[in-house]
Protein backbone atom coordinates (compact mmCIF):
# COMPACT_ATOMS: atom_id res chain seq x y z
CA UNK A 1 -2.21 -132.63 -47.51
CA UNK A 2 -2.35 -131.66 -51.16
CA UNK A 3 0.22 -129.65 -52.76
CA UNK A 4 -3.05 -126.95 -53.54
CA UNK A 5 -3.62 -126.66 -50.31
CA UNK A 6 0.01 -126.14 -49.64
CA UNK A 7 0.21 -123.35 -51.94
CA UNK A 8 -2.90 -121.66 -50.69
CA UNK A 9 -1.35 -122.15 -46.86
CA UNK A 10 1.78 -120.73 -48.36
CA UNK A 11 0.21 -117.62 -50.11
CA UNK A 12 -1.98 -116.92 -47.39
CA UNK A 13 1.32 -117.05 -45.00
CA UNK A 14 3.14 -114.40 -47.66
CA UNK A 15 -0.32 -112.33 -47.55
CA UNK A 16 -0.40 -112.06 -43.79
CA UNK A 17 3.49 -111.42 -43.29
CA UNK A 18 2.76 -108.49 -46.23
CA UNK A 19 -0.18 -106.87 -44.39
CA UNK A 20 1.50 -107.14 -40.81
CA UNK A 21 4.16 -104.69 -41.99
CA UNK A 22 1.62 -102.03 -42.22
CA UNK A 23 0.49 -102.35 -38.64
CA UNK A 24 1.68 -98.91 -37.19
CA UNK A 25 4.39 -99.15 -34.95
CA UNK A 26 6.95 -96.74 -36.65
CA UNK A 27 5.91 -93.93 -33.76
CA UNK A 28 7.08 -96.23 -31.03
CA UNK A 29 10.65 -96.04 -32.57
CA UNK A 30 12.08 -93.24 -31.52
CA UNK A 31 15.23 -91.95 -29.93
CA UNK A 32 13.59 -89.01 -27.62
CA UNK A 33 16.86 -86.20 -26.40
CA UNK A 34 19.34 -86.72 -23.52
CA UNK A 35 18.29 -85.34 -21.08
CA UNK A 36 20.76 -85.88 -18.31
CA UNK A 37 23.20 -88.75 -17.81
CA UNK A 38 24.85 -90.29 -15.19
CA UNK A 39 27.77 -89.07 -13.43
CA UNK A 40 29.95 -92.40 -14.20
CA UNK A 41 32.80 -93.15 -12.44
CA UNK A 42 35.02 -93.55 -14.82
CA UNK A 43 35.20 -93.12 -18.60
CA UNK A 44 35.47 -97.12 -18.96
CA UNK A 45 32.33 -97.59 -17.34
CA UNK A 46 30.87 -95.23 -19.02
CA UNK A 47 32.29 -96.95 -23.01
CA UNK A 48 31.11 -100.27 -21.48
CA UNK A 49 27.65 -98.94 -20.52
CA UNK A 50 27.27 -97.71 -24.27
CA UNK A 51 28.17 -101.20 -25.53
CA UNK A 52 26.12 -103.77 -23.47
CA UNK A 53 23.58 -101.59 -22.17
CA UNK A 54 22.99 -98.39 -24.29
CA UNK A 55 20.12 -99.79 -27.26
CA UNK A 56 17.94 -100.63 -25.11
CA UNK A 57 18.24 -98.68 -21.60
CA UNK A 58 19.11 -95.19 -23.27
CA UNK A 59 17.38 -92.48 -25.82
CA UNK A 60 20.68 -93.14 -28.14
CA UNK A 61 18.99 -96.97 -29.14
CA UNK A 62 20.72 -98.03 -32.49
CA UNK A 63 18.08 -99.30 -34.60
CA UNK A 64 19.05 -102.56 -36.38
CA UNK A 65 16.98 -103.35 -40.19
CA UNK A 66 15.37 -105.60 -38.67
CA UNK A 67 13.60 -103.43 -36.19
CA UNK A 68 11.78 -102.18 -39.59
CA UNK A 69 10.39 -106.10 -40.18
CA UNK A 70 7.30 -107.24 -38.16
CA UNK A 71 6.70 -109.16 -36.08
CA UNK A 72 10.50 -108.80 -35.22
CA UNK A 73 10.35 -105.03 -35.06
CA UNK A 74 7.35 -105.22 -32.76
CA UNK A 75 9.56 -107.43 -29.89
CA UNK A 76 12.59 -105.18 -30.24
CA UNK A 77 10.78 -102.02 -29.73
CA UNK A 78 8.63 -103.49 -27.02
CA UNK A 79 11.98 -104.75 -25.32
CA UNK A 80 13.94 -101.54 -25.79
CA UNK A 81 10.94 -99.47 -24.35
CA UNK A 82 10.70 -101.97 -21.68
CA UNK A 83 14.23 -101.44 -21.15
CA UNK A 84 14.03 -97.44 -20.73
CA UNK A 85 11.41 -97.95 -18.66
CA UNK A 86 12.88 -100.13 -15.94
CA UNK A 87 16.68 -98.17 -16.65
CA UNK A 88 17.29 -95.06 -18.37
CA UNK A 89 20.75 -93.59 -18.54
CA UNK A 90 19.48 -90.76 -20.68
CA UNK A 91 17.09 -89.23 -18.67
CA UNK A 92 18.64 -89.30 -15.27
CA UNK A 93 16.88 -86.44 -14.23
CA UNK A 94 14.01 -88.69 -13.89
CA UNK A 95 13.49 -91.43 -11.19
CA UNK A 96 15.17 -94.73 -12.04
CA UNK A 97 14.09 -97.21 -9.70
CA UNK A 98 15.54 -99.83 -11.23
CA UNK A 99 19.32 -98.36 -11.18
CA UNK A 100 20.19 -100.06 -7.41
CA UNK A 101 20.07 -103.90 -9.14
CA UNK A 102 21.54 -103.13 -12.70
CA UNK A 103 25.05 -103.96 -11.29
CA UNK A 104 24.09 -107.30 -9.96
CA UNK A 105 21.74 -108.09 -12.94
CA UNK A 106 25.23 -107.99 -14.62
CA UNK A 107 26.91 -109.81 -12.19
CA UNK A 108 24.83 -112.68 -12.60
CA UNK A 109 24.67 -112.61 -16.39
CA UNK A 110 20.99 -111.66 -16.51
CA UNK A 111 22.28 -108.54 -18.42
CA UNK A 112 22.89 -107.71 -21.50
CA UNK A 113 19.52 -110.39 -22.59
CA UNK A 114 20.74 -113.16 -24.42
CA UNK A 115 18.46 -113.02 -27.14
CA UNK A 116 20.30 -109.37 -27.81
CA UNK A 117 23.79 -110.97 -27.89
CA UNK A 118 23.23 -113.18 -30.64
CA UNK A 119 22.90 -109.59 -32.93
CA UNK A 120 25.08 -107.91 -31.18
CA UNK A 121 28.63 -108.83 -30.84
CA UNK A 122 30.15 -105.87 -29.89
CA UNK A 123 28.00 -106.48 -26.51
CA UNK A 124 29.40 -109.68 -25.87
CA UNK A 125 31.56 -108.70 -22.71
CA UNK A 126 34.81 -110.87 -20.84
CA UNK A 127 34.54 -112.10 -17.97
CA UNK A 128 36.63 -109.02 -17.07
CA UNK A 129 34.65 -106.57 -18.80
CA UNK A 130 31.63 -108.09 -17.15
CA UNK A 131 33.20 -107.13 -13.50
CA UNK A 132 34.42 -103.98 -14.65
CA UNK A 133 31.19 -103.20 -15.62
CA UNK A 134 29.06 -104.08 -12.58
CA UNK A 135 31.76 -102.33 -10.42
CA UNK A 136 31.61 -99.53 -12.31
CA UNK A 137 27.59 -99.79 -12.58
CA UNK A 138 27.51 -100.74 -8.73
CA UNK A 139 29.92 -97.05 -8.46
CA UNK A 140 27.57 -94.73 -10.74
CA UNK A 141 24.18 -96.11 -9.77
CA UNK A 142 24.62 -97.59 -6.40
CA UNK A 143 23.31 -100.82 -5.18
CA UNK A 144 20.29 -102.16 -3.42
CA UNK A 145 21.72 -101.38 -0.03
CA UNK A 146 23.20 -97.60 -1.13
CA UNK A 147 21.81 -94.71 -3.18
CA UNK A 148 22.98 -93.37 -6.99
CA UNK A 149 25.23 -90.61 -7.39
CA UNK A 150 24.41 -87.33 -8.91
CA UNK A 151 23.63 -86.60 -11.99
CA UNK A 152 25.17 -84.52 -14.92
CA UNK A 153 22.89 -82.17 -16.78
CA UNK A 154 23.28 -82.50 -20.63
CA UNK A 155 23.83 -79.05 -21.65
């Protein structure tokens, strides 16, 4: 390879990372109202929720700077609406179907996504935290073989 076509590989790489940030996904990125939340069990579950779980299984999603930078914006928005999708704790007025496994998916570490941990230290739970939190979780939402509690309007 020739340094030319080096530069041209290079400038056409700049070019392309330039136009992608105008591909319109700005819409997607939105933090929609609280509907209605959980009745947790305990305030503690509740604070650790908010930490590990809250950006991307909640309408109150912290949006890092990088979620503004494609083609990283378009897998954290895809993730996070993934996320409220399969688990919701803002719009528990809603069906969550996926509420009866999010203590296990804890429990087994397949919660909070590693990918999300390497941005996010405050997510990074203890052991302890980790089985506070899926006790608490397994509490408020119930597990595969029981049903979730109530829920708590937001008003």
């Amino acid at each position: 390879m020739n340094a030319r076509f080096l530069l041209w590989l290079f400038g056409g790489l700049v070019a392309l990372f330039i136009i992608i940030q105008f591909v319109p996904l700005s819409g997607a990125k939105t933090n929609p109202p609280v509907q209605a939340e959980p009745q947790w069990d305990s305030a503690q579950t509740k604070v650790l929720a908010q930490r590990a779980c809250y950006d991307c299984h909640s309408n109150e999603t912290v949006w890092p700077w990088y979620s503004n930078v494609a083609p990283i914006s378009w897998l954290v928005i895809r993730d996070t609406l993934d996320g409220r999708e399969k688990l919701n704790f803002s719009e528990w007025n809603l069906p969550q179907e996926e509420a009866d496994k999010a203590a296990e998916e804890v429990r087994e570490g397949g919660m909070p996504l590693k990918p999300y941990l390497i941005t996010h230290a405050d997510a990074r739970l203890s052991e302890a935290e980790k089985t506070l939190l899926a006790q608490g979780l397994a509490n408020t939402l119930g597990t595969e073989a029981g049903t979730p509690t109530e829920i708590k309007d937001n008003d």
